[in-house]
Protein backbone atom coordinates (compact mmCIF):
# COMPACT_ATOMS: atom_id res chain seq x y z
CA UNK A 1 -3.86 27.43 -31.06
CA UNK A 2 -5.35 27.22 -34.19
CA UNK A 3 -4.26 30.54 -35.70
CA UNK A 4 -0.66 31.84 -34.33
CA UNK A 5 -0.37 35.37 -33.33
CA UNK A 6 1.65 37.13 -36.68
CA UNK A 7 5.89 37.67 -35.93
CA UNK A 8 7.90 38.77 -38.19
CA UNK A 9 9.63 35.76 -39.84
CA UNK A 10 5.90 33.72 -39.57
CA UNK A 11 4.98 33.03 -43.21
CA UNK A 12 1.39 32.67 -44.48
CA UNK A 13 1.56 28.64 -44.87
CA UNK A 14 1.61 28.31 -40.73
CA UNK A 15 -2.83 28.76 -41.15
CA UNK A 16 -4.78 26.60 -41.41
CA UNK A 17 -6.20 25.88 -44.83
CA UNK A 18 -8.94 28.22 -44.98
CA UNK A 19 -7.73 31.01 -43.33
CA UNK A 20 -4.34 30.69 -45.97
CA UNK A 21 -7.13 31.35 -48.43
CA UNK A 22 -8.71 33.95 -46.49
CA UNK A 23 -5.32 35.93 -46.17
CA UNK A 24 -4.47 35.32 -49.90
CA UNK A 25 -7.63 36.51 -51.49
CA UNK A 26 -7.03 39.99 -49.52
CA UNK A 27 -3.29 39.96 -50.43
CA UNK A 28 -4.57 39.69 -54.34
CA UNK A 29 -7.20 42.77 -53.67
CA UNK A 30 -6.96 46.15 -54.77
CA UNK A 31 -8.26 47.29 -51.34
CA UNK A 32 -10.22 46.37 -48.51
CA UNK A 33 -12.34 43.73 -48.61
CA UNK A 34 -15.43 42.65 -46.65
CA UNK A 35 -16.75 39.09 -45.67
CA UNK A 36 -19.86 38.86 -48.66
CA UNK A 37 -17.05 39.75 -51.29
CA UNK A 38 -14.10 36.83 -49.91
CA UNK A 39 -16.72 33.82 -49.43
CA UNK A 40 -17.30 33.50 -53.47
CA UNK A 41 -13.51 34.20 -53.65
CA UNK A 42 -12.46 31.04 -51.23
CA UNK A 43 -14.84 28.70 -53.18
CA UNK A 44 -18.02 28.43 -50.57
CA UNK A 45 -21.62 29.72 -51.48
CA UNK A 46 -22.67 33.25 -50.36
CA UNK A 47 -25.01 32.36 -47.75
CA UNK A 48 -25.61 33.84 -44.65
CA UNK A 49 -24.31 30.95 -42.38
CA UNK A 50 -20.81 31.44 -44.78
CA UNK A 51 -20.29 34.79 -44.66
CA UNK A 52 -20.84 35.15 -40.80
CA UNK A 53 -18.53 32.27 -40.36
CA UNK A 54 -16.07 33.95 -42.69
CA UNK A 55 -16.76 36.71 -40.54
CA UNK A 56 -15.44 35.16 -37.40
CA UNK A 57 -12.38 34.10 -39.37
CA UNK A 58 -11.84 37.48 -40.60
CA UNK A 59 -12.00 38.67 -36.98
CA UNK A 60 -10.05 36.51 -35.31
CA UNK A 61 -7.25 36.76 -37.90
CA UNK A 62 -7.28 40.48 -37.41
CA UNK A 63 -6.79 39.89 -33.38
CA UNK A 64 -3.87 37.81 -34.07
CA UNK A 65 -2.16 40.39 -36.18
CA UNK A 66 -2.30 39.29 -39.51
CA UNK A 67 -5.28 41.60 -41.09
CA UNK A 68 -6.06 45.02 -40.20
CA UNK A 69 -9.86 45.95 -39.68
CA UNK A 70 -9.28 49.25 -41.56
CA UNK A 71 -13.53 50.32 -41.41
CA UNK A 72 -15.80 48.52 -39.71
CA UNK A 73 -16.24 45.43 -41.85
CA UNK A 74 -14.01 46.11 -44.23
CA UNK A 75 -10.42 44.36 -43.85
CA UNK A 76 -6.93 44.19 -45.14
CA UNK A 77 -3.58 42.73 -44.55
CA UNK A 78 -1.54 44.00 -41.50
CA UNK A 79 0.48 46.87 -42.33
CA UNK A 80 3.49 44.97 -40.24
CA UNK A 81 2.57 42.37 -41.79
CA UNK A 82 2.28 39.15 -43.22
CA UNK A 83 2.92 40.30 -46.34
CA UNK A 84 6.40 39.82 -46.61
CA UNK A 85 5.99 36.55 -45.42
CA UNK A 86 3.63 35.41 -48.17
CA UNK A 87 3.86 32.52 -49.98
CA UNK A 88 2.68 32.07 -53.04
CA UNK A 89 3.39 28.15 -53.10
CA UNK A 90 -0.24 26.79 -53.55
């Protein structure tokens, strides 16, 4: 499994490279964030292929428990969640 279901205890440096980043640029925002606004933030270009594939990232990080959806297309870190288990070692 490419992305492990969030426990408490499971730090951020368990993703996968891009999803790290993905988690790390909404740890760093002031609020929700949607997929058009992290793409320039993780270093790709703001095309439409990108941000749909960022997209699918978002989402599946948000089924394993490590982002909230908190509107439609608009997400966040878990409240649980990761957090605390952050790390800021990049």
């Amino acid at each position: 499994m490419t992305v492990p279901p969030w426990r408490e205890g499971l730090v951020v440096a368990v993703l996968p490279d891009v999803y790290r980043d993905i988690v790390e640029v909404i740890a760093d925002a002031p609020g929700p964030l949607q997929a058009k606004q992290i793409v320039p933030r993780i270093g790709l270009d703001a095309t439409t292929a990108k941000i749909e594939g960022t997209r699918v990232k978002l989402k599946r990080l948000v089924e394993r428990g490590w982002l909230d959806e908190d509107a439609p297309g608009r997400f966040a870190l878990a409240r649980r969640g990761p957090g605390a288990g952050r790390s800021d070692s990049r």
